[in-house]
Protein backbone atom coordinates (compact mmCIF):
# COMPACT_ATOMS: atom_id res chain seq x y z
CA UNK A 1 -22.10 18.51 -8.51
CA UNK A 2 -23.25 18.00 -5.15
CA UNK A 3 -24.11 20.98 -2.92
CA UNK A 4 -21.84 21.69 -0.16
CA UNK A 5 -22.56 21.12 3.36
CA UNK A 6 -21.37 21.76 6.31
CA UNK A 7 -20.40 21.15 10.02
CA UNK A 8 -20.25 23.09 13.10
CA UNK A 9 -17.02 22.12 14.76
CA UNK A 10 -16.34 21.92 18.89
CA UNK A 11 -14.45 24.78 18.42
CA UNK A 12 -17.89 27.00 17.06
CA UNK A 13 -16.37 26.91 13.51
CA UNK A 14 -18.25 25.81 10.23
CA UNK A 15 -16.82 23.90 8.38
CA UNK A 16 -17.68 23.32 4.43
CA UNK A 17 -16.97 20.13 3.39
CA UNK A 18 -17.65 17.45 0.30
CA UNK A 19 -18.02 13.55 0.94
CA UNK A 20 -18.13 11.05 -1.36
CA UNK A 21 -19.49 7.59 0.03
CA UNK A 22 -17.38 4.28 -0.79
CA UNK A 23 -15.74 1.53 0.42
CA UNK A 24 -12.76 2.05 2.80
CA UNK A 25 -10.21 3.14 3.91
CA UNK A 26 -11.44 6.52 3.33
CA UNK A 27 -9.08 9.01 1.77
CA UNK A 28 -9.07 12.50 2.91
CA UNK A 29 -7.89 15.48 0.78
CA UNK A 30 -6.19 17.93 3.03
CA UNK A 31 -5.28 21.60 1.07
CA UNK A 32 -2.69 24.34 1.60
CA UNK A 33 -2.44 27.24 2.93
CA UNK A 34 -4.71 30.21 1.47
CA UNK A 35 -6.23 27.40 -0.81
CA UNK A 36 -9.60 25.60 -1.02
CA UNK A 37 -11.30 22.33 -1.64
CA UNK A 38 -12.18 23.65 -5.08
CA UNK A 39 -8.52 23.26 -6.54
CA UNK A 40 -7.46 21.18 -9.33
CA UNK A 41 -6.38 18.18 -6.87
CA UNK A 42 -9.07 17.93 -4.72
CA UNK A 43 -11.72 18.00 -7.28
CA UNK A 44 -9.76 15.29 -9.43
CA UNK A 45 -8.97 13.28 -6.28
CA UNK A 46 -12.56 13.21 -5.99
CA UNK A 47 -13.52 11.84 -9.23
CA UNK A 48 -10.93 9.61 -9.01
CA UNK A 49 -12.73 8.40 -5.72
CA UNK A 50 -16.03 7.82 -7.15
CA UNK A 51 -14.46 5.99 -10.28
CA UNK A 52 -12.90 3.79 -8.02
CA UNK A 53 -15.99 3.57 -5.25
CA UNK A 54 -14.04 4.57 -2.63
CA UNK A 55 -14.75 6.47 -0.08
CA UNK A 56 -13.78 10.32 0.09
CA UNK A 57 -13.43 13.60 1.45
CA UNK A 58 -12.32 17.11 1.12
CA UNK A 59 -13.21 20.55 3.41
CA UNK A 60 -12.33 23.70 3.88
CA UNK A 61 -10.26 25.12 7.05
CA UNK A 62 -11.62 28.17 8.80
CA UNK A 63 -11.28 31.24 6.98
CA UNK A 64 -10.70 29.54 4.24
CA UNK A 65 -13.18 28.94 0.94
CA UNK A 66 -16.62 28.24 1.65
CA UNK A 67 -16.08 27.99 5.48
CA UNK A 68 -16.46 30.40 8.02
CA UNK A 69 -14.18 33.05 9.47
CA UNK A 70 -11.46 35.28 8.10
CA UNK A 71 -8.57 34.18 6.64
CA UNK A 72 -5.99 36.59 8.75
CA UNK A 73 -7.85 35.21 12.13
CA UNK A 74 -6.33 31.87 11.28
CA UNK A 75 -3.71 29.29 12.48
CA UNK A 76 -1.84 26.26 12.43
CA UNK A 77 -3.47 24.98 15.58
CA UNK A 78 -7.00 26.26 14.50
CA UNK A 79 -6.96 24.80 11.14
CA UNK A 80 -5.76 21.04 12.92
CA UNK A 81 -8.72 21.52 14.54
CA UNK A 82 -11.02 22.07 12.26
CA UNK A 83 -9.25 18.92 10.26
CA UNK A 84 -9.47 16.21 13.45
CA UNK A 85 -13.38 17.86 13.68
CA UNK A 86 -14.03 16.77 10.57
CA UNK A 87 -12.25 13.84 10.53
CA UNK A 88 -13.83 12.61 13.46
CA UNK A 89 -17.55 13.39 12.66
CA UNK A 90 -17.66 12.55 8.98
CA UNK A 91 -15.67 9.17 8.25
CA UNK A 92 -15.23 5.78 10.05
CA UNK A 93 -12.83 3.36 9.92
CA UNK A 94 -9.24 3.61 8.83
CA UNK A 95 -7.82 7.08 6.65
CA UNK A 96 -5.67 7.98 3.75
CA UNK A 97 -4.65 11.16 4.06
CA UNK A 98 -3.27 13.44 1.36
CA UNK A 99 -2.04 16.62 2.03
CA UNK A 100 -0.78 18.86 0.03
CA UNK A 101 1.61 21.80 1.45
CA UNK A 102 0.76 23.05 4.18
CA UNK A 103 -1.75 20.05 4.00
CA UNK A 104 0.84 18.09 4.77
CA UNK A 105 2.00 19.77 7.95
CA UNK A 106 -1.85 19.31 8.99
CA UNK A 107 -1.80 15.72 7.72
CA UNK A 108 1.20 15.10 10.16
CA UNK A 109 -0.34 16.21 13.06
CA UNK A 110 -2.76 14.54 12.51
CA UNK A 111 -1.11 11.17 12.91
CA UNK A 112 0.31 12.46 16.30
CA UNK A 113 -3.81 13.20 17.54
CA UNK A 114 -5.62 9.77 16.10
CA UNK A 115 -2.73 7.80 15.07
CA UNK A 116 -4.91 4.96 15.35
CA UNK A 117 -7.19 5.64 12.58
CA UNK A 118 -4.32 6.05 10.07
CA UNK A 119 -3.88 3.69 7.24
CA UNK A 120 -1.30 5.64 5.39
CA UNK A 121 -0.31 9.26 4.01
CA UNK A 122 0.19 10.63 1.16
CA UNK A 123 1.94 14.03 0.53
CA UNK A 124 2.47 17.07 -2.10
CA UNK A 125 5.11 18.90 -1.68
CA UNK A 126 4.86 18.47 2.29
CA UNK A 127 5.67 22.37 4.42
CA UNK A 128 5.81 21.45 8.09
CA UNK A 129 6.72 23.74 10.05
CA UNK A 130 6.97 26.72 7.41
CA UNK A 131 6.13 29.67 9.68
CA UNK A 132 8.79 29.00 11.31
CA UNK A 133 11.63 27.81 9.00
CA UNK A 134 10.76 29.51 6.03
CA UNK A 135 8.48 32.70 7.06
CA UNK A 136 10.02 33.42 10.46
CA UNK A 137 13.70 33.23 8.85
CA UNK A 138 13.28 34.81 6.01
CA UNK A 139 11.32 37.98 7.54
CA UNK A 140 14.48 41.07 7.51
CA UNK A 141 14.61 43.21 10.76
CA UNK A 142 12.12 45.81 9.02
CA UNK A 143 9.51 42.39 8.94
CA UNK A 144 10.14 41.18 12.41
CA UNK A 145 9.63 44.90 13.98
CA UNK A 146 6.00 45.24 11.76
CA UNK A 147 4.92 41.92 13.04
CA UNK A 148 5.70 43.20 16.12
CA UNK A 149 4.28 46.56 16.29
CA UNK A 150 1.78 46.37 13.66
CA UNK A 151 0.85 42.55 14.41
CA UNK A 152 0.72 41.42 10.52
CA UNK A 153 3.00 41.96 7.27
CA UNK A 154 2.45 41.39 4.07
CA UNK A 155 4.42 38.75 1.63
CA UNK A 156 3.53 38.50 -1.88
CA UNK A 157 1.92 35.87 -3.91
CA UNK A 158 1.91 34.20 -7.26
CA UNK A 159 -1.50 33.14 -6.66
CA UNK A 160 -3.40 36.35 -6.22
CA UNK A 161 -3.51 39.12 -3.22
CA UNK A 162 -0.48 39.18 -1.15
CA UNK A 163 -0.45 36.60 2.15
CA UNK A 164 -1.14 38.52 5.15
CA UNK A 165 1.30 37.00 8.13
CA UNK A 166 -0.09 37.45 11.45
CA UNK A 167 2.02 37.01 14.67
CA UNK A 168 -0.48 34.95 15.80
CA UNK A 169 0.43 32.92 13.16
CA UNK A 170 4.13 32.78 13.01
CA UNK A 171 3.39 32.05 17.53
CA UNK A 172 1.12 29.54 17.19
CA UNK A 173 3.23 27.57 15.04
CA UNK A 174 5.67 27.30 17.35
CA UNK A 175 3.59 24.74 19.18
CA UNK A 176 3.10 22.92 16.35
CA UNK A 177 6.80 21.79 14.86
CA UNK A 178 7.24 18.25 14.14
CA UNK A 179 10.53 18.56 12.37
CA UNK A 180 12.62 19.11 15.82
CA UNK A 181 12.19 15.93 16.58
CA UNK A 182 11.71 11.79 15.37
CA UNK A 183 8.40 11.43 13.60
CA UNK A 184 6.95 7.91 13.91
CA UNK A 185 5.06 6.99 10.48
CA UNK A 186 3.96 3.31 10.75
CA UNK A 187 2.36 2.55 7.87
CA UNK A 188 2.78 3.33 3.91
CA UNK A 189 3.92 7.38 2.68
CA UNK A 190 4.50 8.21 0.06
CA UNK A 191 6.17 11.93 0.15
CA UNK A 192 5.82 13.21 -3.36
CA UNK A 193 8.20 17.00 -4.12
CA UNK A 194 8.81 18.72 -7.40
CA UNK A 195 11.96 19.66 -8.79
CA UNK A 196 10.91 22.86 -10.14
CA UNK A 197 8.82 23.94 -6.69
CA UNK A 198 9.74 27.58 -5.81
CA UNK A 199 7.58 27.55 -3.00
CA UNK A 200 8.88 24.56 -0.84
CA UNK A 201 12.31 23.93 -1.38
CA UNK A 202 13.74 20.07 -1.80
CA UNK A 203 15.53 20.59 1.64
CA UNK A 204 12.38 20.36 3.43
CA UNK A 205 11.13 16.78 1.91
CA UNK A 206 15.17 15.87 2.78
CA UNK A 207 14.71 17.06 6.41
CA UNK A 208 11.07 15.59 6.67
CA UNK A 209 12.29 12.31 5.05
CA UNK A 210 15.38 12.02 7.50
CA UNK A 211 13.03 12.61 10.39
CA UNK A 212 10.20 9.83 9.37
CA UNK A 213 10.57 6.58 11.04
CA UNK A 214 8.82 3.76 9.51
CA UNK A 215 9.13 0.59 7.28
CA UNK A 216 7.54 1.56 4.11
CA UNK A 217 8.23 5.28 2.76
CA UNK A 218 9.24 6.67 -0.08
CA UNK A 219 10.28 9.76 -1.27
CA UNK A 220 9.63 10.62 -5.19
CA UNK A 221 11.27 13.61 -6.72
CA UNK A 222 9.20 14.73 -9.59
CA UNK A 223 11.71 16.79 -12.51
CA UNK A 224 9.88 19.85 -13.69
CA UNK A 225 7.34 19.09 -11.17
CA UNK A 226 6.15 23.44 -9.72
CA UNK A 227 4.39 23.33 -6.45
CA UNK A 228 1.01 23.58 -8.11
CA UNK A 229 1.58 19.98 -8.76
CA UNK A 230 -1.09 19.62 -10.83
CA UNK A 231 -0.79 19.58 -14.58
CA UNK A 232 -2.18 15.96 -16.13
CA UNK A 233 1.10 13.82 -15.54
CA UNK A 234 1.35 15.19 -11.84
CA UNK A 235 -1.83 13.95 -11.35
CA UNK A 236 -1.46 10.76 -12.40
CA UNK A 237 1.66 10.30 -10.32
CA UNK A 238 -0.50 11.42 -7.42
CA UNK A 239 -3.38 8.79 -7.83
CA UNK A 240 -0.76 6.42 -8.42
CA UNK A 241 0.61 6.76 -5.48
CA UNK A 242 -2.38 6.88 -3.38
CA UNK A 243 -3.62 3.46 -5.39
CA UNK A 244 0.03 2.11 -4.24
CA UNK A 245 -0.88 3.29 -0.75
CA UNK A 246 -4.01 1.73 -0.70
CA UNK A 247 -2.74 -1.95 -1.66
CA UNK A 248 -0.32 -1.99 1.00
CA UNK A 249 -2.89 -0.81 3.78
């Protein structure tokens, strides 16, 4: 495997990163919260990539994997930063992004900040806006008044060490939310959700799909589908989908 490298963002943030060089448009792996370009999807997407000669890249967010920074000094603006960085100095031409989770909040954002170099989106199991609507409201009084005080809580995991929620987190997301609003989408998505996904509940894709505007997306419920999306039949449905994507760009 290649060795990582890395970029030094505007913002004074390093940022690890894999590229695979290929023909266009160049699809972009964007990952979830707490996660890293080393999961199952990235690493397949990018095989999948240099089967197909196309041309690819995943990263890591600040604070997150091989990049620099801590993890709890994180947010949702920060980490669209450090994906338009990267997007910006390491492809050309037109993008396919995929993002997965929160990935897909990021992805979204980004086709508000350089709407003209997307092609089309692809996303797993999409969480915009999930400090808000799902950490925010489900944090009890005793939650709100640590955040508060304390300025962090803890939630747990089924991935490992509990999430630590900063205020700065749950704040800063506030200026992020795309869901309050019509979200312009002109070009192919495909929004892909699992039945089974106790993480990111089918009412968000509803909500996200009701607020998309565009002529070509599609929403695909996968049964028995858990948020790690990523067992041998998700994955196929995922570089289906991006494959469809690419045909209609």
């Amino acid at each position: 495997m290649a060795a990582t490298q890395f970029l030094d963002s505007p913002q004074g943030r390093r940022i690890a990163y894999h590229r695979t060089e290929g023909t266009g448009p160049t699809v972009v792996f964007l990952g979830g919260f707490a996660s890293d370009m080393e999961g199952t999807k990235a690493v397949y997407l990018e095989d999948w990539a240099k089967a197909r000669g196309q041309g690819f890249l995943r990263f890591d967010y600040s604070g997150h994997g091989q990049s620099s920074g801590a993890f709890t000094d994180g947010c949702i603006g920060d980490w669209a930063e450090d994906a338009e960085a990267a997007l910006e100095a390491l492809t050309d031409g037109p993008l396919v992004l995929v993002g997965s989770s929160m990935g897909g909040w990021i992805s979204l954002l980004m086709t508000r900040r350089i709407p003209d170099r997307i092609a089309g989106l692809v996303t797993i199991a999409a969480a915009p806006d999930f400090t808000e609507d799902s950490m925010w409201a489900g944090f009890d009084k005793a939650q709100r008044l640590a955040l508060e005080m304390v300025g962090h809580v803890e939630l747990p995991s089924d991935y490992g060490d509990p999430y630590v929620i900063t205020q700065r987190l749950i704040e800063d997301g506030r200026d992020h939310l795309i869901l309050r609003d019509p979200l312009p989408l002109p070009f192919p998505v495909r929004f892909l959700q699992g039945t089974a996904d106790a993480d990111v509940e089918l009412s968000v894709a509803l909500r996200l799909m009701e607020r998309a505007e565009g002529g070509d997306i599609h929403l695909e419920l996968v049964k028995g589908a858990d948020h790690r999306f990523s067992d041998p039949a998700c994955l196929g449905v995922l570089g289906a989908r991006i494959e469809e994507v690419l045909t209609r760009v």
